[in-house]
Protein backbone atom coordinates (compact mmCIF):
# COMPACT_ATOMS: atom_id res chain seq x y z
CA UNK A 1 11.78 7.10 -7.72
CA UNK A 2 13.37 3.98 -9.50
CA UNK A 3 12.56 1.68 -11.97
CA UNK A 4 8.96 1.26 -12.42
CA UNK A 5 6.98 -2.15 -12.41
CA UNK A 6 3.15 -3.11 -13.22
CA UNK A 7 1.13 -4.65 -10.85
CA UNK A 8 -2.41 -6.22 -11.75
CA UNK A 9 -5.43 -6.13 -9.73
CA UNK A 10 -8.67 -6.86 -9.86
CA UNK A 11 -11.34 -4.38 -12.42
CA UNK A 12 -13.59 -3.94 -9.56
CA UNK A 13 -10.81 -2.82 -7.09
CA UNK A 14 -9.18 -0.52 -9.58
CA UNK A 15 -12.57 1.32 -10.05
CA UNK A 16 -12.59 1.46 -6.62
CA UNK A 17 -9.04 3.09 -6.10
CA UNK A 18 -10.34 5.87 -9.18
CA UNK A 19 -13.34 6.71 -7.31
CA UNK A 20 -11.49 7.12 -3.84
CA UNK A 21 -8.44 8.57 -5.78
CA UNK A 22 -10.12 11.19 -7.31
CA UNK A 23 -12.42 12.14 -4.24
CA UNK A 24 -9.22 12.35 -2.37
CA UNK A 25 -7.87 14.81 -4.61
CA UNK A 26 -5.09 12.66 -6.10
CA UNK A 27 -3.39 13.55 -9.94
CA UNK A 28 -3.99 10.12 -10.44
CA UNK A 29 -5.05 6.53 -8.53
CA UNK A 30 -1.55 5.32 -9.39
CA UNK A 31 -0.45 8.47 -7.03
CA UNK A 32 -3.15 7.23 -4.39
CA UNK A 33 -1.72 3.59 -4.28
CA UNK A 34 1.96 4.57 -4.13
CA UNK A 35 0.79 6.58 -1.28
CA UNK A 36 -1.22 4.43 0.65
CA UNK A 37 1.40 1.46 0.02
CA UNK A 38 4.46 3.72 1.45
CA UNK A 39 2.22 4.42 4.44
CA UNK A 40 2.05 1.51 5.33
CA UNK A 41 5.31 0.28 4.61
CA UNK A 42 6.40 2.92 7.05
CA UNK A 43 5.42 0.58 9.85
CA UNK A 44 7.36 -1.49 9.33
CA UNK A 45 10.56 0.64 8.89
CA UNK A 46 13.40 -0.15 11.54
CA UNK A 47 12.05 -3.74 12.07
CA UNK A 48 15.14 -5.60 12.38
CA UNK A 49 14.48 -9.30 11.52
CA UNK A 50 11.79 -11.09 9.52
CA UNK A 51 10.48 -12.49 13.01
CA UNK A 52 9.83 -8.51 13.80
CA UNK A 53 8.25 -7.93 10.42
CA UNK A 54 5.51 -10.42 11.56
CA UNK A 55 5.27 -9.54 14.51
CA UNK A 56 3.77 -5.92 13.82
CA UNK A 57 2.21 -7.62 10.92
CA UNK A 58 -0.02 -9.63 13.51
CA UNK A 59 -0.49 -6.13 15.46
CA UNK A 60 -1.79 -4.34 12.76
CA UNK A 61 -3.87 -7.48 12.07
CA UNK A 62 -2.84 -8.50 8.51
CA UNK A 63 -1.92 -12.22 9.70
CA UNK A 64 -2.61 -14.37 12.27
C-alpha cells in the first residue's frame, strides 16, 4: 500500500466498526474499513467518465 492518511469519523460509528470488526474476525477495524471501502470501490472500476461514475452510483442507490 502507499502513503497512509487519517480519516475521522464519528465515536459512535467507530465503536460500531470494532464491534463488527472483531466479530468478523478482522486483525483490526482499520483492516475491516480498508476492506469494505475497496469493495466497494471495485464497482466502480472500468467506469470511464464521471457521468458513468454516477450513474452506477444511482444504481447502487448512494445518490439520487
Amino acid at each position: 500500500m502507499g502513503k497512509k492518511v487519517k480519516v475521522k469519523l464519528d465515536k459512535e460509528l467507530y465503536k460500531k466498526i470494532e464491534k463488527v470488526a472483531e466479530v468478523a474476525g478482522y486483525s483490526s477495524p482499520e483492516e475491516f474499513v480498508i476492506h469494505v471501502l475497496e469493495k466497494e470501490i471495485s464497482q466502480f472500476e472500468g467506469a470511464d467518465s464521471e457521468e458513468e461514475i454516477k450513474k452506477r452510483l444511482k444504481g447502487l442507490g448512494y445518490i439520487s
